[in-house]
Protein backbone atom coordinates (compact mmCIF):
# COMPACT_ATOMS: atom_id res chain seq x y z
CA UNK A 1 12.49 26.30 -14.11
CA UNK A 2 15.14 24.83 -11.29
CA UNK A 3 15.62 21.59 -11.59
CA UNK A 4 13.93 20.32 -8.11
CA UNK A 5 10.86 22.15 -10.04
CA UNK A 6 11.93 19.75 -13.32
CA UNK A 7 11.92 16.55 -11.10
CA UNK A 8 8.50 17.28 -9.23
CA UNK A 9 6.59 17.77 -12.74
CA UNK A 10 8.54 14.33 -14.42
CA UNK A 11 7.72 12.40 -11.19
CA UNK A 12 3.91 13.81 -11.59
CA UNK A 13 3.61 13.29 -15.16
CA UNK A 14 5.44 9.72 -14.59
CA UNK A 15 2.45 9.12 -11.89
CA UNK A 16 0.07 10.11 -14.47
CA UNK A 17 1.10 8.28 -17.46
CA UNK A 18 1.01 5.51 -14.94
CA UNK A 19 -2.23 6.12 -13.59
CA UNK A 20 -4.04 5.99 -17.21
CA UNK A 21 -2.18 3.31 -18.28
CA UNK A 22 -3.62 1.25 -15.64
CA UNK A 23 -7.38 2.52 -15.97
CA UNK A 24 -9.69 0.50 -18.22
CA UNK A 25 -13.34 1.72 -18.84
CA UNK A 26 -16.15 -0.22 -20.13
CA UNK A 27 -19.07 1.60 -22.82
CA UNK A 28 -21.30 2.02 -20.43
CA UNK A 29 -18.22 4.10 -18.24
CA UNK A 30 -17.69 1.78 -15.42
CA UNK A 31 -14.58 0.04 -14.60
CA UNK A 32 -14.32 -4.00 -15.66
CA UNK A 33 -14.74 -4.66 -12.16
CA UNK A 34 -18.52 -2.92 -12.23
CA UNK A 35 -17.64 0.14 -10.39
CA UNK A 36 -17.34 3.23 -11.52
CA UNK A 37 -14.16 5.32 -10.78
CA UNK A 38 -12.23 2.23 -10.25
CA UNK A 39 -10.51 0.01 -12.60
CA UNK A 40 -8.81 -3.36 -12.88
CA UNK A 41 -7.25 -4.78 -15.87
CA UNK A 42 -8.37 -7.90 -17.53
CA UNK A 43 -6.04 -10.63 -16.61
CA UNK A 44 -4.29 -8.30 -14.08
CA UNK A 45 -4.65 -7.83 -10.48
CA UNK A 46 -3.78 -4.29 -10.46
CA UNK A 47 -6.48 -1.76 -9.37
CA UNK A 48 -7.14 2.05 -9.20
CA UNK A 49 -10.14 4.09 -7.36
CA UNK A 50 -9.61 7.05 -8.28
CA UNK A 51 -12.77 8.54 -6.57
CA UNK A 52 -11.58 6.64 -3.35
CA UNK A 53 -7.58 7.48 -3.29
CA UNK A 54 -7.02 3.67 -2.90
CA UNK A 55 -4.50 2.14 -5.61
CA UNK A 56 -3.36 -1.53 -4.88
CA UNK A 57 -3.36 -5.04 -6.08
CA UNK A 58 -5.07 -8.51 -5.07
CA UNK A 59 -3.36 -11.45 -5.48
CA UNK A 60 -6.33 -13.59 -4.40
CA UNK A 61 -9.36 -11.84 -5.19
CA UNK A 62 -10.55 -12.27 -1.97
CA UNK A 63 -11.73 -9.54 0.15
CA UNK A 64 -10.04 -9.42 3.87
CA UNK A 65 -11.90 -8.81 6.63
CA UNK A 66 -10.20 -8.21 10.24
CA UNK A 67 -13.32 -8.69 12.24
CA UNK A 68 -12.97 -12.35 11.17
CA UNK A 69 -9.18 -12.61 13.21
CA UNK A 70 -9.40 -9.83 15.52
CA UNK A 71 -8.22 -11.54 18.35
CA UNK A 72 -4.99 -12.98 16.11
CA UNK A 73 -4.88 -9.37 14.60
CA UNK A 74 -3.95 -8.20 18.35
CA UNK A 75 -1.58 -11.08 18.80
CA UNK A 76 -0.01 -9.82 15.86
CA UNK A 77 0.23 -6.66 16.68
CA UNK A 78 1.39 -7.27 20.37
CA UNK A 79 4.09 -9.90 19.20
CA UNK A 80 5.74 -8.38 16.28
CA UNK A 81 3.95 -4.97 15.26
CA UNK A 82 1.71 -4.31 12.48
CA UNK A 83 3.84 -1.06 10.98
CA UNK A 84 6.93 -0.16 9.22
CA UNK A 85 8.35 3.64 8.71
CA UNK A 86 9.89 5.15 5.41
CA UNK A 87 12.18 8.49 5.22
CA UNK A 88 10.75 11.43 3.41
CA UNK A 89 9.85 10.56 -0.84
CA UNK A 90 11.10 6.86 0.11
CA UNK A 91 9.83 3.42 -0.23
CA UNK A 92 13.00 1.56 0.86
CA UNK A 93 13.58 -0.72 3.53
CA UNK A 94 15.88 0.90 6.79
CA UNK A 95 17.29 -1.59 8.80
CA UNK A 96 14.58 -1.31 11.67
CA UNK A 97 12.14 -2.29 8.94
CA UNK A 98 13.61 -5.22 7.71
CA UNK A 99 13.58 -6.29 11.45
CA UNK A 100 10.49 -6.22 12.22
CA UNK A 101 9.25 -7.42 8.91
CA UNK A 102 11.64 -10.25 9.57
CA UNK A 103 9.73 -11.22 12.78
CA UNK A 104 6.21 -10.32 10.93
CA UNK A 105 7.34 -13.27 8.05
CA UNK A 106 8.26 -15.80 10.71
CA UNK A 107 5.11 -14.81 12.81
CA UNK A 108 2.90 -15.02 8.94
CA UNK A 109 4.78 -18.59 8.58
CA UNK A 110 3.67 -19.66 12.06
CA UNK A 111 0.05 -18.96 10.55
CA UNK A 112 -0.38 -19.87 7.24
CA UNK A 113 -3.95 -19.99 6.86
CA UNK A 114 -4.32 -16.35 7.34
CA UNK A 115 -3.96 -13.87 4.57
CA UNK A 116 -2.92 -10.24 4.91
CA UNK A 117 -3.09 -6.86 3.23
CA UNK A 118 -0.17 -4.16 3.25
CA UNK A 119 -1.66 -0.49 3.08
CA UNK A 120 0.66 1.93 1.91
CA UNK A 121 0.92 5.03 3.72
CA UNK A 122 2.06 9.07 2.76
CA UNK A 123 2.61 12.50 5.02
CA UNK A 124 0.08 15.36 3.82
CA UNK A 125 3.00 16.88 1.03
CA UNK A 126 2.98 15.92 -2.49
CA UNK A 127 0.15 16.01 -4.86
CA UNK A 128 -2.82 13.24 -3.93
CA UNK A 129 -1.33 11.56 -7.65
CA UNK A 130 2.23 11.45 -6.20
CA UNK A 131 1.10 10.16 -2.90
CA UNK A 132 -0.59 7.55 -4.26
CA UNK A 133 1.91 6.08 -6.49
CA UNK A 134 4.43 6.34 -3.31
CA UNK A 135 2.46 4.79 -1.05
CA UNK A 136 1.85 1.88 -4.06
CA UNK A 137 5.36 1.70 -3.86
CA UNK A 138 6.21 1.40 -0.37
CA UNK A 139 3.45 -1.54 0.08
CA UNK A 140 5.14 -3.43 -2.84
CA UNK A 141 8.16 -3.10 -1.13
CA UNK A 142 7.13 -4.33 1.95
CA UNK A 143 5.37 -7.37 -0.01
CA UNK A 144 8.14 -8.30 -2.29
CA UNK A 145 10.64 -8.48 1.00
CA UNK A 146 8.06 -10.65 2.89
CA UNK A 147 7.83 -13.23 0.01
CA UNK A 148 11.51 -12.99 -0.20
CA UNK A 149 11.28 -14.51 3.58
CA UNK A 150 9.05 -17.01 2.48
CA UNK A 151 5.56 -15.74 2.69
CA UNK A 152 3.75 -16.74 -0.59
CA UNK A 153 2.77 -14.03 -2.84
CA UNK A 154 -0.25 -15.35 -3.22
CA UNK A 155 -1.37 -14.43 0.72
CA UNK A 156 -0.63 -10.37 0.02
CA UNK A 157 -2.65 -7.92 -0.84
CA UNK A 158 -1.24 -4.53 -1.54
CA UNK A 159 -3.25 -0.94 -1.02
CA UNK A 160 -2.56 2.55 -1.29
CA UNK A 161 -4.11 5.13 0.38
CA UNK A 162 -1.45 7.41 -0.13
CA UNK A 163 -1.87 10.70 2.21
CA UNK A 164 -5.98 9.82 2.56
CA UNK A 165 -5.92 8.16 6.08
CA UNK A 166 -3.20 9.64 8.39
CA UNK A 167 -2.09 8.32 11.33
CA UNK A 168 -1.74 11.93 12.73
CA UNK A 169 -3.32 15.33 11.79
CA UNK A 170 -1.43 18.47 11.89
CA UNK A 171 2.14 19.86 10.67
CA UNK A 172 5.76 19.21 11.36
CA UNK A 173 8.21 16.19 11.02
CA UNK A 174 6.74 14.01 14.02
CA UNK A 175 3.50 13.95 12.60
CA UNK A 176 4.42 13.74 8.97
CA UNK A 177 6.80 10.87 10.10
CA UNK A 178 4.09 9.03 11.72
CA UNK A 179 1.53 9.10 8.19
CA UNK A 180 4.95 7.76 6.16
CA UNK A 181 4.50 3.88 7.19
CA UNK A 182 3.09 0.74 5.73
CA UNK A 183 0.33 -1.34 7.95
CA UNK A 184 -0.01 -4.92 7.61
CA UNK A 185 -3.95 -5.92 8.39
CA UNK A 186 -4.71 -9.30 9.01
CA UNK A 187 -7.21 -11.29 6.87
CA UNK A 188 -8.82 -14.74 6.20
């Protein structure tokens, strides 16, 4: 085997491991949250769908709707914009990122009664697994640089949907780096 072949089967099997460590089942075959197919661990606020392709974590336990602050959500979006953008297989910060997430924490400060969720985005390559877990990874990002700024932890929500809900259908490097982004939705 070549060695990218080596590092695409550790980084599944990483995923994986990951992925079963975090599900929890109940006798009766539901998750502890009463669902079945999705999981959350007792005393944690991590949670996996597995029949959905949604992966994230609630800080709050609340459930965010946008209808609710629609016409802030479009503020929001006009003033600052709701997106980032990640490189290919990345989940770190550029420095047009950390600009506009700069503005989005100030903006989030301005508001504090309003909560948010980040949704973790992926292009169509990679295994659905993979995807997941990078798209996990790019929302925490985007979280843990926000509460670095000052926006408490406990007013993010973090979701995957890794390469389940592109932006953009079809093939080729300005559509794949359209679906490679993290969203910020507005909640109450």
């Amino acid at each position: 085997m070549t060695l990218m072949t080596h590092q695409k089967f550790l980084a599944l099997l990483v995923t994986a491991l990951t992925l079963v460590g975090c599900s929890s089942k109940n006798s009766d075959g539901t998750g502890t949250n009463g669902e079945l197919g999705a999981t959350q661990q007792e005393g944690s606020s991590e949670t996996a769908n597995h029949s959905t392709g949604v992966y994230g974590t609630n800080t709050t336990g609340d459930s965010l709707g946008v209808e609710s602050v629609s016409g802030v959500a479009g503020e929001f979006q006009q003033a600052v914009g709701d997106r980032v953008f990640f490189g290919t297989d990345r989940y770190d910060l550029d420095a047009e990122a950390q600009g506009i997430l700069k503005r989005q924490a100030e903006w989030l400060k301005q508001h504090p009664d309003l909560r948010i969720t980040i949704q973790g985005h992926c292009d169509e390559r990679g295994t659905r697994e993979y995807n997941l877990a990078l798209g996990d990874r790019r929302a925490v990002s985007i979280k843990n640089y926000l509460v670095a700024l000052g926006v408490p932890a406990n007013r993010i929500r973090t979701v995957s949907y890794g390469k389940e809900k592109p932006e953009m259908v079809g093939m080729g490097e300005n559509v794949w780096s359209q679906n490679r982004r993290g969203v910020i939705v507005l909640g109450n």
